[in-house]
C-alpha atoms as a PDB file:
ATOM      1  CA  UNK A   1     100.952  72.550 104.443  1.00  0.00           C
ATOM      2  CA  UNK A   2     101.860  69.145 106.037  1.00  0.00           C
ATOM      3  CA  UNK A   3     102.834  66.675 103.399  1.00  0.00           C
ATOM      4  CA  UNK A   4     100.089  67.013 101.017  1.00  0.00           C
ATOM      5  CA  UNK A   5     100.321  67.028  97.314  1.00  0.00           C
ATOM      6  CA  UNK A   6     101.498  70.829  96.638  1.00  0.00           C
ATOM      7  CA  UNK A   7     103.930  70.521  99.894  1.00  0.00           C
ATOM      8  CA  UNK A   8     105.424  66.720  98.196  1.00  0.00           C
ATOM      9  CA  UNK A   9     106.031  68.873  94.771  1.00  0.00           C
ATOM     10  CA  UNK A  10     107.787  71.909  96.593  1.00  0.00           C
ATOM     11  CA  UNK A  11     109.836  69.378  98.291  1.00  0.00           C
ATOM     12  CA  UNK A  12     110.797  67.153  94.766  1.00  0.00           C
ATOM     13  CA  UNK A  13     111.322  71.178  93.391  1.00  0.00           C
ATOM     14  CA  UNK A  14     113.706  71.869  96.364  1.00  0.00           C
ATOM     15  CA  UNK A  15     115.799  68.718  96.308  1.00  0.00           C
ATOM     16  CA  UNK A  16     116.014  69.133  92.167  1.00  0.00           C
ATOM     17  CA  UNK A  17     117.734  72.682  93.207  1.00  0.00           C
ATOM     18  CA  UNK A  18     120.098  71.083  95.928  1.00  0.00           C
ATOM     19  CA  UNK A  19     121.363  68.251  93.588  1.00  0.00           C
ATOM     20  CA  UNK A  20     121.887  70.799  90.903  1.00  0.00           C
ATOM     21  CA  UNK A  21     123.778  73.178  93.174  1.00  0.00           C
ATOM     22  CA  UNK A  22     125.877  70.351  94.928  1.00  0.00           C
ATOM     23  CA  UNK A  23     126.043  67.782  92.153  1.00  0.00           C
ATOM     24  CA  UNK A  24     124.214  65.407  94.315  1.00  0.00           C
ATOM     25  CA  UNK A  25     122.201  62.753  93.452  1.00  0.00           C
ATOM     26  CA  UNK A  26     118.921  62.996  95.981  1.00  0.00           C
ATOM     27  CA  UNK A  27     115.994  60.816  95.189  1.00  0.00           C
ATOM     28  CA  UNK A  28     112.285  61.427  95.338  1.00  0.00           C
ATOM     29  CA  UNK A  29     110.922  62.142  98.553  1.00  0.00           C
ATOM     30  CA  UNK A  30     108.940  60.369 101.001  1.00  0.00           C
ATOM     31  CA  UNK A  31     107.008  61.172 103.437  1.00  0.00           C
ATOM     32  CA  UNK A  32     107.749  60.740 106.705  1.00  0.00           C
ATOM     33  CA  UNK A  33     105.446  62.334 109.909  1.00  0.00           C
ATOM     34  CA  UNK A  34     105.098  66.314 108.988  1.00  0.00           C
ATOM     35  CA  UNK A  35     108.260  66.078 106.507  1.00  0.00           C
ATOM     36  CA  UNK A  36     110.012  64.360 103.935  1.00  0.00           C
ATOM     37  CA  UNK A  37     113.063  62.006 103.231  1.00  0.00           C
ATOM     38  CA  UNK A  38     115.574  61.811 100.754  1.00  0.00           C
ATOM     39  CA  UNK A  39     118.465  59.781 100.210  1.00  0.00           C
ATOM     40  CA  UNK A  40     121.659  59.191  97.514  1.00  0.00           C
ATOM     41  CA  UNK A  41     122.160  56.161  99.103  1.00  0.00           C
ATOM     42  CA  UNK A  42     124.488  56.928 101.245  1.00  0.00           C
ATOM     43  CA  UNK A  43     122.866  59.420 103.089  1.00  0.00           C
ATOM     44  CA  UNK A  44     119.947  60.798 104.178  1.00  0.00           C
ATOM     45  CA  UNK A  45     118.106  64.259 103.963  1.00  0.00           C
ATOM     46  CA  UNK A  46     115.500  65.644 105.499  1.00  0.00           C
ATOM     47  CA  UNK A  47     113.062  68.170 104.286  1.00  0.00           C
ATOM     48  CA  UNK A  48     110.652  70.402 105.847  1.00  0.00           C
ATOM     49  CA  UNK A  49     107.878  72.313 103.553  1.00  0.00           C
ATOM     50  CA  UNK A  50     105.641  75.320 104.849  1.00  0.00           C
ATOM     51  CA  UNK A  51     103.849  78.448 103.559  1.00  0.00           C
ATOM     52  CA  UNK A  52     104.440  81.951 105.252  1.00  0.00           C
ATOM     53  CA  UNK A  53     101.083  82.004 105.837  1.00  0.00           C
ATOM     54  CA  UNK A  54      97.733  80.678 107.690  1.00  0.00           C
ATOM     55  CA  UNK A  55      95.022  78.779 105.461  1.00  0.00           C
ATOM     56  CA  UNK A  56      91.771  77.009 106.209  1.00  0.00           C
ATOM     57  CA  UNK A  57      90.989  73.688 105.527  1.00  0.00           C
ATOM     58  CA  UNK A  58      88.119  74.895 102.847  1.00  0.00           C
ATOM     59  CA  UNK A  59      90.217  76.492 100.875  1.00  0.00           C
ATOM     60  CA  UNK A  60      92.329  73.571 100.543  1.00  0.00           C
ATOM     61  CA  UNK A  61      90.373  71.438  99.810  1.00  0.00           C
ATOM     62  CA  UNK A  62      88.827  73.634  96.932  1.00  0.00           C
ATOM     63  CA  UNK A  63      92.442  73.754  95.564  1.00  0.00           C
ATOM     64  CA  UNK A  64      92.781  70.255  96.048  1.00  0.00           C
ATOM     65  CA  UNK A  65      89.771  69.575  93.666  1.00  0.00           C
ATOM     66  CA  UNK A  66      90.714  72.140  90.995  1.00  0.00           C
ATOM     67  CA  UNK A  67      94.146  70.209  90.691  1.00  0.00           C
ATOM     68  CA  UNK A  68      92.491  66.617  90.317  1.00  0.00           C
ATOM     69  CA  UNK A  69      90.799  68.408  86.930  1.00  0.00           C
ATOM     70  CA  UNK A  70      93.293  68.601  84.714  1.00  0.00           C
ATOM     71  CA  UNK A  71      95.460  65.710  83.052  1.00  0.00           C
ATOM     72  CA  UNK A  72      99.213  65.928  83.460  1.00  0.00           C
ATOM     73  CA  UNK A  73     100.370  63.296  80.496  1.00  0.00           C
ATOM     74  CA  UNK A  74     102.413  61.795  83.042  1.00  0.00           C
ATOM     75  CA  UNK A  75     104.112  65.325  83.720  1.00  0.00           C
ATOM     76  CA  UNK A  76     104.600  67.065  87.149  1.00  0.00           C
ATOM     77  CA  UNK A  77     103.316  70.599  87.454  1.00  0.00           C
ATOM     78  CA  UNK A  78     103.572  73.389  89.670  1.00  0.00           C
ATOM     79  CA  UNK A  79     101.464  76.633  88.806  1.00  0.00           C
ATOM     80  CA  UNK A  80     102.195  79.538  90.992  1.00  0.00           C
ATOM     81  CA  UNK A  81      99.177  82.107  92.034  1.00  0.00           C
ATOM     82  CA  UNK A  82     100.435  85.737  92.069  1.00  0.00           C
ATOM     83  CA  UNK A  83      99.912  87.532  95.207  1.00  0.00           C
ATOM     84  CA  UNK A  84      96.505  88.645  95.649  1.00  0.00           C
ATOM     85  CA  UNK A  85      95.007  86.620  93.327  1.00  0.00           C
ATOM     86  CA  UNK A  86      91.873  84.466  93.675  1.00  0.00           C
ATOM     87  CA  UNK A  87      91.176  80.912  92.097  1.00  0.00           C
ATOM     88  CA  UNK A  88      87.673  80.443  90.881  1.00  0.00           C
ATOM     89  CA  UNK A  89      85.662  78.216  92.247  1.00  0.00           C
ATOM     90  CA  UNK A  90      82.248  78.842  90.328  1.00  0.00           C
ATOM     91  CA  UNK A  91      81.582  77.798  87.450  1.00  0.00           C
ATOM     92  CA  UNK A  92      82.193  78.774  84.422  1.00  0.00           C
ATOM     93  CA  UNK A  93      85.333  80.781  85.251  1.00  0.00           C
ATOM     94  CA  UNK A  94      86.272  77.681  86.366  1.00  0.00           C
ATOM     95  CA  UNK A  95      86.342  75.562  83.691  1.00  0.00           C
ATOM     96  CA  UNK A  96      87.700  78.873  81.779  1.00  0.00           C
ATOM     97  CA  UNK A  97      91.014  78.160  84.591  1.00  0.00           C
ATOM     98  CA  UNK A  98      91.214  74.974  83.846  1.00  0.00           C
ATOM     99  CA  UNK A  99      91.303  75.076  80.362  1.00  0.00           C
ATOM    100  CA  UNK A 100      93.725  77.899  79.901  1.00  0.00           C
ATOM    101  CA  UNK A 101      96.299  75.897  82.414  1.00  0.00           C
ATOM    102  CA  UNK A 102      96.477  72.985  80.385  1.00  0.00           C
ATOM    103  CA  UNK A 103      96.812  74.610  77.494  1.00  0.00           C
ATOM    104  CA  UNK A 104      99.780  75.994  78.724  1.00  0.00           C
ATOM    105  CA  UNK A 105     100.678  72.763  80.212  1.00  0.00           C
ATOM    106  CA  UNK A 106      99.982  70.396  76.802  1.00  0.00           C
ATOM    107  CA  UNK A 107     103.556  72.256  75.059  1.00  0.00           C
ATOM    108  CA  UNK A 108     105.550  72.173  77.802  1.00  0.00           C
ATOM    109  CA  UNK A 109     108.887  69.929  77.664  1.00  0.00           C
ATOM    110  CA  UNK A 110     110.204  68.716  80.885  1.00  0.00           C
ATOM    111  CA  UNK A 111     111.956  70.896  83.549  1.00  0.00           C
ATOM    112  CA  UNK A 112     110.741  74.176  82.122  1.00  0.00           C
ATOM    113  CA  UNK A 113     108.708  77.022  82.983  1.00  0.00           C
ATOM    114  CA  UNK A 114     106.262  79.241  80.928  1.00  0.00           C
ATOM    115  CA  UNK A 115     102.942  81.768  81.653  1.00  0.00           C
ATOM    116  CA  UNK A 116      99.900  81.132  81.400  1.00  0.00           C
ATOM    117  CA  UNK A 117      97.941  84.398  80.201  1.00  0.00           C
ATOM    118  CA  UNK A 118      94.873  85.303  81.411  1.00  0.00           C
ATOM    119  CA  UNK A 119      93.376  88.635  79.448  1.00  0.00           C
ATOM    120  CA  UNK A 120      91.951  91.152  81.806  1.00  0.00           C
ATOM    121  CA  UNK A 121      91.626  95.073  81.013  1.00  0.00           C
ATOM    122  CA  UNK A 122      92.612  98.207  82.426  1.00  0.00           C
ATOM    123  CA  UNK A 123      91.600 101.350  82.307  1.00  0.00           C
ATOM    124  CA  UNK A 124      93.534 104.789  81.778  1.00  0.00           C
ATOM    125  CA  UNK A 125      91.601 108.283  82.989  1.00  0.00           C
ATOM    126  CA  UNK A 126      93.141 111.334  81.869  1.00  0.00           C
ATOM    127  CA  UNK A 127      92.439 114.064  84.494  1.00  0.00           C
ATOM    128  CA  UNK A 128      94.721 116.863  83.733  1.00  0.00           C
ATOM    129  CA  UNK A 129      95.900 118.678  80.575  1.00  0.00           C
ATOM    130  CA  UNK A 130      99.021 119.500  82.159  1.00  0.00           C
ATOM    131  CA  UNK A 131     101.451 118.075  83.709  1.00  0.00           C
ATOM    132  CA  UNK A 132     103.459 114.763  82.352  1.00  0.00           C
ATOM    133  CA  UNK A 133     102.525 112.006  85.490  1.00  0.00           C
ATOM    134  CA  UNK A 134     100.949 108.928  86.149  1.00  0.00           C
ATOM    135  CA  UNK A 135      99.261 107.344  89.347  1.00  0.00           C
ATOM    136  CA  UNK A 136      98.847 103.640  89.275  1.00  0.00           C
ATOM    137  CA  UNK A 137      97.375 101.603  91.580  1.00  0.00           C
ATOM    138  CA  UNK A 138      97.408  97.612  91.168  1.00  0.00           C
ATOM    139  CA  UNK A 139      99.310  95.548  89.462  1.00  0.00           C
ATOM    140  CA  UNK A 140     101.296  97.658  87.255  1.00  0.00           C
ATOM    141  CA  UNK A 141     101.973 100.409  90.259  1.00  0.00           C
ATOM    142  CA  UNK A 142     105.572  99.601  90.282  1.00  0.00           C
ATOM    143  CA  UNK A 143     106.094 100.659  87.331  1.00  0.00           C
ATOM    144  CA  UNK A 144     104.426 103.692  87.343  1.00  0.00           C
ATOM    145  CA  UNK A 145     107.934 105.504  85.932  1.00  0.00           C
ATOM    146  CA  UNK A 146     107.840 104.063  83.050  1.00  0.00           C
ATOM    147  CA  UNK A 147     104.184 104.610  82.128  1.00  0.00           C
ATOM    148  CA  UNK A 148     104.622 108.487  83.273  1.00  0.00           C
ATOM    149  CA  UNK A 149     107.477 108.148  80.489  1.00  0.00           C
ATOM    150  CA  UNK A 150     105.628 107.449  77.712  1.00  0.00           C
ATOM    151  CA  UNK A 151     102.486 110.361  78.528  1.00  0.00           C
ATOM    152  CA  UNK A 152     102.415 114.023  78.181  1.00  0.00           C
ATOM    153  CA  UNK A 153      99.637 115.408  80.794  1.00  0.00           C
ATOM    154  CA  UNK A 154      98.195 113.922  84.224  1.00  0.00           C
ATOM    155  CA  UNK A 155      96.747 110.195  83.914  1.00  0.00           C
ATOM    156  CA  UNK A 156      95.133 107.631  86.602  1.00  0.00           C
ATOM    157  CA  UNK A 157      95.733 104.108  85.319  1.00  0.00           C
ATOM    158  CA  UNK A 158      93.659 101.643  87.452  1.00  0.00           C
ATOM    159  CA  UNK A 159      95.271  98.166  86.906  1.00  0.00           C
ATOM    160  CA  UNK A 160      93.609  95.870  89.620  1.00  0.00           C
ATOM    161  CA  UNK A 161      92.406  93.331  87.491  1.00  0.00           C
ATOM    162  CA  UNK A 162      96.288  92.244  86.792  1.00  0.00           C
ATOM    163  CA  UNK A 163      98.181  90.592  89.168  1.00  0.00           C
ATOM    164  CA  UNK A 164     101.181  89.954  87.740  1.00  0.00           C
ATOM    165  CA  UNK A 165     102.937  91.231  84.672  1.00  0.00           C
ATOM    166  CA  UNK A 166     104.885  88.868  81.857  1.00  0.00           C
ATOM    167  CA  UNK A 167     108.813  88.440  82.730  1.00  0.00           C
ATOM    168  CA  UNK A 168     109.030  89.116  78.713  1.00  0.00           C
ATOM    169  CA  UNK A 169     110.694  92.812  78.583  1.00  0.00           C
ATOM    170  CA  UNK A 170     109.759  92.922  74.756  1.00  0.00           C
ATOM    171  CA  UNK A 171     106.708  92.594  76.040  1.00  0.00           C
ATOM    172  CA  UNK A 172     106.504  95.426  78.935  1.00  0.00           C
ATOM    173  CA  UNK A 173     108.100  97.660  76.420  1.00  0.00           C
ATOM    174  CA  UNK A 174     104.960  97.134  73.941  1.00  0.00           C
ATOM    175  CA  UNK A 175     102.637  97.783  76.940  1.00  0.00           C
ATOM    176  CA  UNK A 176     104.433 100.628  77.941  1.00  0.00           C
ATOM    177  CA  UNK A 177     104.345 102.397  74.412  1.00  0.00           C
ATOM    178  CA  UNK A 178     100.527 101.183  73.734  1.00  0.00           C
ATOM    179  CA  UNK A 179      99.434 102.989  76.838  1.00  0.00           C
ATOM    180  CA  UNK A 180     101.460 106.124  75.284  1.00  0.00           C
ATOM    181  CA  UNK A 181      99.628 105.876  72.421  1.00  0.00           C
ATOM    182  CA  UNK A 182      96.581 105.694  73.851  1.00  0.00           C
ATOM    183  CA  UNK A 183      97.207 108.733  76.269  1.00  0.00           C
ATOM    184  CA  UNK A 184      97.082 110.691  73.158  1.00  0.00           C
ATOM    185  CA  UNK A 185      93.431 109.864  72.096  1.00  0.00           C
ATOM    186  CA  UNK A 186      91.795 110.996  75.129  1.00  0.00           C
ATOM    187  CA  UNK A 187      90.895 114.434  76.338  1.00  0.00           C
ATOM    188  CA  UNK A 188      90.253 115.304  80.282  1.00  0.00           C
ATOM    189  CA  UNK A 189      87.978 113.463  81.892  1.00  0.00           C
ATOM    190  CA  UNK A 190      87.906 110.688  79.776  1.00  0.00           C
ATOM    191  CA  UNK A 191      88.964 107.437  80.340  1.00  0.00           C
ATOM    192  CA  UNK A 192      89.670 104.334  77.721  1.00  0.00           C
ATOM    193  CA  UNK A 193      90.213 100.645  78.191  1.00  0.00           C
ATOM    194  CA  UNK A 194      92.972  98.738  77.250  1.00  0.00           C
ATOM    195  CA  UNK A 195      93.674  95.103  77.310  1.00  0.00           C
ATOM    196  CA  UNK A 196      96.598  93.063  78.863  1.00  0.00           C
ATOM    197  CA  UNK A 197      97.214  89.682  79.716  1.00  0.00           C
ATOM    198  CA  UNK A 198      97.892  88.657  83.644  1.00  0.00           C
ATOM    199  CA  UNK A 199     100.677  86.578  83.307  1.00  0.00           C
ATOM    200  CA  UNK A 200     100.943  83.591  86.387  1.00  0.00           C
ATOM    201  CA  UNK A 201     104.171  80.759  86.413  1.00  0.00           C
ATOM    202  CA  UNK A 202     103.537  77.471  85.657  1.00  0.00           C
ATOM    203  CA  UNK A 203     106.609  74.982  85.762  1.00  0.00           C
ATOM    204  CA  UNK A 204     106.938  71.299  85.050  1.00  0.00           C
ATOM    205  CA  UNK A 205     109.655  69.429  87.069  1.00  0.00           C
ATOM    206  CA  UNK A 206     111.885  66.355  85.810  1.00  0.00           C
ATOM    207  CA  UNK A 207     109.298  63.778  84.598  1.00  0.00           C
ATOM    208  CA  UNK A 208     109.144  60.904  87.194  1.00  0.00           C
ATOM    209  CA  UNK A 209     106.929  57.889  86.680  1.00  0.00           C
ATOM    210  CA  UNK A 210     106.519  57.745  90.852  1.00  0.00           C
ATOM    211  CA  UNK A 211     105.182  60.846  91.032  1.00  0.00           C
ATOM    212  CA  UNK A 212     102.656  62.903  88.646  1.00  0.00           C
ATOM    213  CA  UNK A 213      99.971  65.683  88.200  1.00  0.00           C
ATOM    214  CA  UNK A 214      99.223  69.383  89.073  1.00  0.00           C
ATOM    215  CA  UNK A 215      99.998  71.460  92.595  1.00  0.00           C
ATOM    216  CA  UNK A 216      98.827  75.228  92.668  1.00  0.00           C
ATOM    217  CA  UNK A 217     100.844  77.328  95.028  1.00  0.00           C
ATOM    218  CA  UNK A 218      98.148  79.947  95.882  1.00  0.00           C
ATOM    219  CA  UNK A 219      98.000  82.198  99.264  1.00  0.00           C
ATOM    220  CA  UNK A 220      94.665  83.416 100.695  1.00  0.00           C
ATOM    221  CA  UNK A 221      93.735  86.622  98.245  1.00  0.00           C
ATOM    222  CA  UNK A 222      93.763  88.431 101.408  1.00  0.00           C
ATOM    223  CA  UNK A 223      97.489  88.450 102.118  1.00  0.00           C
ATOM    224  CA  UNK A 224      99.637  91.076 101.760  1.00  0.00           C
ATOM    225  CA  UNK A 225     103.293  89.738 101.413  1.00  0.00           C
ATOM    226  CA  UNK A 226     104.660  93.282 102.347  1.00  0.00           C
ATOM    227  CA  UNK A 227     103.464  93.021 105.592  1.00  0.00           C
ATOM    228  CA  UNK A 228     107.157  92.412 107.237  1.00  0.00           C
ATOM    229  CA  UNK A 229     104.740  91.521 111.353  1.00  0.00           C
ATOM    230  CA  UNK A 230     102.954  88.998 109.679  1.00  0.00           C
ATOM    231  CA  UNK A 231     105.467  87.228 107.718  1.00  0.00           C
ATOM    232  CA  UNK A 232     107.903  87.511 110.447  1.00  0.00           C
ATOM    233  CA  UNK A 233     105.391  85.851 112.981  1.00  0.00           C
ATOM    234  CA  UNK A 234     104.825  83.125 110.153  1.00  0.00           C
ATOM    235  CA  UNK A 235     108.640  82.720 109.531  1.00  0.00           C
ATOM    236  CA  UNK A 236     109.079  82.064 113.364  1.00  0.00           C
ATOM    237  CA  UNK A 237     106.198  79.407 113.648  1.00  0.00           C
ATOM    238  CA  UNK A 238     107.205  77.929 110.388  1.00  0.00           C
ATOM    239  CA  UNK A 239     110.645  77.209 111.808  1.00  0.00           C
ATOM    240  CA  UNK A 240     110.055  76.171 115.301  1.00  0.00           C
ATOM    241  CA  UNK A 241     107.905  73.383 113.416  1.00  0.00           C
ATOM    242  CA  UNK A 242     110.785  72.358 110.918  1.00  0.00           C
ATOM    243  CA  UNK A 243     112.978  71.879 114.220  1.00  0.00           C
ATOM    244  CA  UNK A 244     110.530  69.835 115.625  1.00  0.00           C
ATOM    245  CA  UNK A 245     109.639  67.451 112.453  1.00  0.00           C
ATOM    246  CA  UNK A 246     113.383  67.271 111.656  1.00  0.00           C
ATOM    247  CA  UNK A 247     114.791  66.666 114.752  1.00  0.00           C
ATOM    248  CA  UNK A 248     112.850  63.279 115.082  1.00  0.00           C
ATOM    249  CA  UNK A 249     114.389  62.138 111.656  1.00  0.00           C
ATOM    250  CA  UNK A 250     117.889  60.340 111.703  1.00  0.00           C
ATOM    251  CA  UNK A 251     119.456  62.533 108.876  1.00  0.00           C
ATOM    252  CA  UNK A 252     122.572  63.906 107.295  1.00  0.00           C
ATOM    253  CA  UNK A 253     121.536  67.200 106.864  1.00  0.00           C
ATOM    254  CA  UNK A 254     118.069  69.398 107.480  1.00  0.00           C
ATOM    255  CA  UNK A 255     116.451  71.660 105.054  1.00  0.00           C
ATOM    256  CA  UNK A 256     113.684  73.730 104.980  1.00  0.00           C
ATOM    257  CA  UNK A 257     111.565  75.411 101.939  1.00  0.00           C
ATOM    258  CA  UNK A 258     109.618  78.205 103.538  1.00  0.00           C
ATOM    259  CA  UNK A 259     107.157  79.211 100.822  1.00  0.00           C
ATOM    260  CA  UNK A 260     106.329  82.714  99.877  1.00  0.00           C
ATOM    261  CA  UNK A 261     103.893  84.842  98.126  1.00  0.00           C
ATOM    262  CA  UNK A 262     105.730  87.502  95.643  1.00  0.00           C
ATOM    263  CA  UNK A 263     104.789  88.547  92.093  1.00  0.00           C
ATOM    264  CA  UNK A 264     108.759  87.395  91.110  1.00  0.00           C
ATOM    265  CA  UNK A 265     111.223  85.492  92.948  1.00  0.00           C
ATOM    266  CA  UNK A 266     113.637  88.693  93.033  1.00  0.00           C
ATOM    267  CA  UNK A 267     110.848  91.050  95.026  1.00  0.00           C
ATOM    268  CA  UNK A 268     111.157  88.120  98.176  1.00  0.00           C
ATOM    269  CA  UNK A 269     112.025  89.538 101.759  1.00  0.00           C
ATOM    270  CA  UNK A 270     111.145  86.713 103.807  1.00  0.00           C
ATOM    271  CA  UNK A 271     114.579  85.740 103.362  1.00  0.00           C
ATOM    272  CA  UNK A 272     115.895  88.665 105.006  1.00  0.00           C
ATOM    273  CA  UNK A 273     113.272  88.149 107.770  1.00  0.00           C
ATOM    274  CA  UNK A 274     114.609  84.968 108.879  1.00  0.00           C
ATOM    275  CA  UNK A 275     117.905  86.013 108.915  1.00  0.00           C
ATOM    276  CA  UNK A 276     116.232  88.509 111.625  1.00  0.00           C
ATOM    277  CA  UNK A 277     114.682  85.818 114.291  1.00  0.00           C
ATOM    278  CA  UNK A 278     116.235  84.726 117.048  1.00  0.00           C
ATOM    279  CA  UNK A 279     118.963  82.314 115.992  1.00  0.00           C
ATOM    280  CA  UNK A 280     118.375  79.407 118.024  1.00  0.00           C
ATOM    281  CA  UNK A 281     115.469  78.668 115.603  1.00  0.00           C
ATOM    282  CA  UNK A 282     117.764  78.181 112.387  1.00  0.00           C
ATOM    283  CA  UNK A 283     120.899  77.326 113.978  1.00  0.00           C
ATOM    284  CA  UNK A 284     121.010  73.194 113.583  1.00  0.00           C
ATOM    285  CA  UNK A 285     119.018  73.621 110.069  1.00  0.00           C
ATOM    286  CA  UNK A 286     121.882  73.269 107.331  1.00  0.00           C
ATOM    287  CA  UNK A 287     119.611  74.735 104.939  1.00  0.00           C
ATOM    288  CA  UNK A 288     116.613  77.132 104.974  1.00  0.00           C
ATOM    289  CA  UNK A 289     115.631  78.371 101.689  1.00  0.00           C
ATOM    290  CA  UNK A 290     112.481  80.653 100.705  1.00  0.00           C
ATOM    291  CA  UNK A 291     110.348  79.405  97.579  1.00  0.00           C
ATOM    292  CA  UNK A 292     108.657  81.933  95.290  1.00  0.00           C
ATOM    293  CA  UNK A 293     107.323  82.615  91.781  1.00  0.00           C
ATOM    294  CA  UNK A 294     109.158  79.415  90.917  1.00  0.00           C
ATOM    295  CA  UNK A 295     112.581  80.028  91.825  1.00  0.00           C
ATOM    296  CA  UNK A 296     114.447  78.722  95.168  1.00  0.00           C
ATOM    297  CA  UNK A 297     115.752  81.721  96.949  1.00  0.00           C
ATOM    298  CA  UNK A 298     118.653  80.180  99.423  1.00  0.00           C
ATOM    299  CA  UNK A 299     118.659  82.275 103.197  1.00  0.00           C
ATOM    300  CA  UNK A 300     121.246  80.067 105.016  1.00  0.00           C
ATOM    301  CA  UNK A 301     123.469  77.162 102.622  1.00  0.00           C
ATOM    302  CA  UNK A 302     126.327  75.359 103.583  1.00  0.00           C
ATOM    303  CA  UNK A 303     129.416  75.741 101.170  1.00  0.00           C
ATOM    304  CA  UNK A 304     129.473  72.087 100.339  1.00  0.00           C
ATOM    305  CA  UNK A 305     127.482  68.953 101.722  1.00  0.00           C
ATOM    306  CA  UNK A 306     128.165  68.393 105.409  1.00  0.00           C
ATOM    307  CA  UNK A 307     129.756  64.988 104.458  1.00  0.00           C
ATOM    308  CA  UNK A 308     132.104  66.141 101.218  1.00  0.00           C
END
């Protein structure tokens, strides 16, 4: 991820976090070789950004473009893609993206976070009189409990088109008793649509007149985040190259974002994973820290600032 534009706004996102949790006072960063420096003045940090996993440079640059096409007001913006989503490229699904985001975007105060909805629709099968179960593959599998709650025979609910579900529990209850509802107007062997929005983070940082726009956080569509070989392979990559752009910086104190792909910050095991490698590859980083959905998930964290 280098230094680049998405990597710069993890970075600011990461140092907002620290300040808040230490009471510090870190400034914007700066870029400096493959990571970033930050300073209160007194003294310095240094920051290393990465993703968990492997991209080409076509891809970037596609994301690159899609962020130049929408107009931050001066705001900083981070949208985060759900696992196994895809950003269009092709118009006009494109412009449909765009436009959506910044409508999101346009009501948004400073330092907050909302969703931007994107409708898709599902479909539910009924395949059995008896019985009171559900099977669910995609995005609402996890909650396949609570959708066998609310049914009385056998169902198949096929929810690929969503990626991830709103955070709003009001919300999930609706869906939950909809789908209920709907159950009851089908016989065996058929099936019904229903409608449902796919619900994706955007955020927008502290304003800062230095530094503006839009970053998308978005992993290759192909990724599975569950795969515990891959991400540990990425996690041990990811932090022989923060030892190696931090220890060339003259700083007070080393930190590392390690950027993940998981529906919600809470479902994020890469943290876990690191704690797993061999230690000589986190021991002189003060702070290694794994970014998802949003939220800054902290692995290893000093008690207080090395210099308090």
């Amino acid at each position: 991820m280098s230094t680049d534009f998405a990597s710069a706004t993890s970075a600011r996102l990461l140092i907002n976090w620290l300040n808040q949790r230490f009471d510090a006072a870190f400034g914007p960063p700066e870029a400096s070789g493959e990571a970033f420096l930050s300073s209160d003045g007194d003294h310095k940090i240094g920051v290393y950004i990465a993703t968990l996993w492997e991209d080409d440079d076509a891809r970037i640059e596609g994301l690159r473009k899609l962020q130049e096409r929408w107009s931050s007001g001066g705001g900083l913006f981070l949208l985060w893609v759900p696992p196994r989503a895809g950003v269009p490229s092709e118009e006009p699904d494109a412009s449909y993206f765009v436009q959506r985001v910044q409508a999101a975007a346009s009501a948004m105060p400073a330092d907050a976070r909302t969703e931007v909805t994107f409708p898709v629709t599902l479909k539910l099968v009924k395949t059995r009189e008896e019985g009171g179960y559900a099977s669910v593959v995609g995005g609402l599998s996890r909650w396949w409990t609570r959708i066998t709650e609310n049914v009385n025979g056998t169902y198949h609910v096929n929810s690929t088109a969503i990626h991830r579900l709103t955070m709003d529990g009001e919300a999930r209850e609706r869906l939950w008793s909809d789908i209920g509802s709907l159950s009851h107007s089908i016989e065996v062997g058929q099936a019904a649509d229903f409608d449902v929005d796919d619900a994706w983070t955007l955020q927008r940082l502290p304003d800062d007149e230095s530094h503006s726009g839009f970053a998308i956080i978005a992993a290759p569509p192909s990724l599975d985040p569950t795969d515990g070989i891959s991400v540990r392979r990425a996690a041990r990559k990811r932090l022989a190259e923060a030892n190696q752009a931090l220890g060339a910086l003259d700083v007070d104190m080393r930190v590392v974002g390690l950027i993940g792909s998981y529906e919600y910050g809470e479902l994020e095991t890469a943290g876990a994973t690191v704690k797993a490698v061999d230690p000589s590859l986190f021991n002189r980083l003060e702070v290694v820290s794994i970014l998802a959905d949003g939220e800054i998930r902290p692995t290893f964290l000093p008690k207080s600032l090395p210099w308090a």
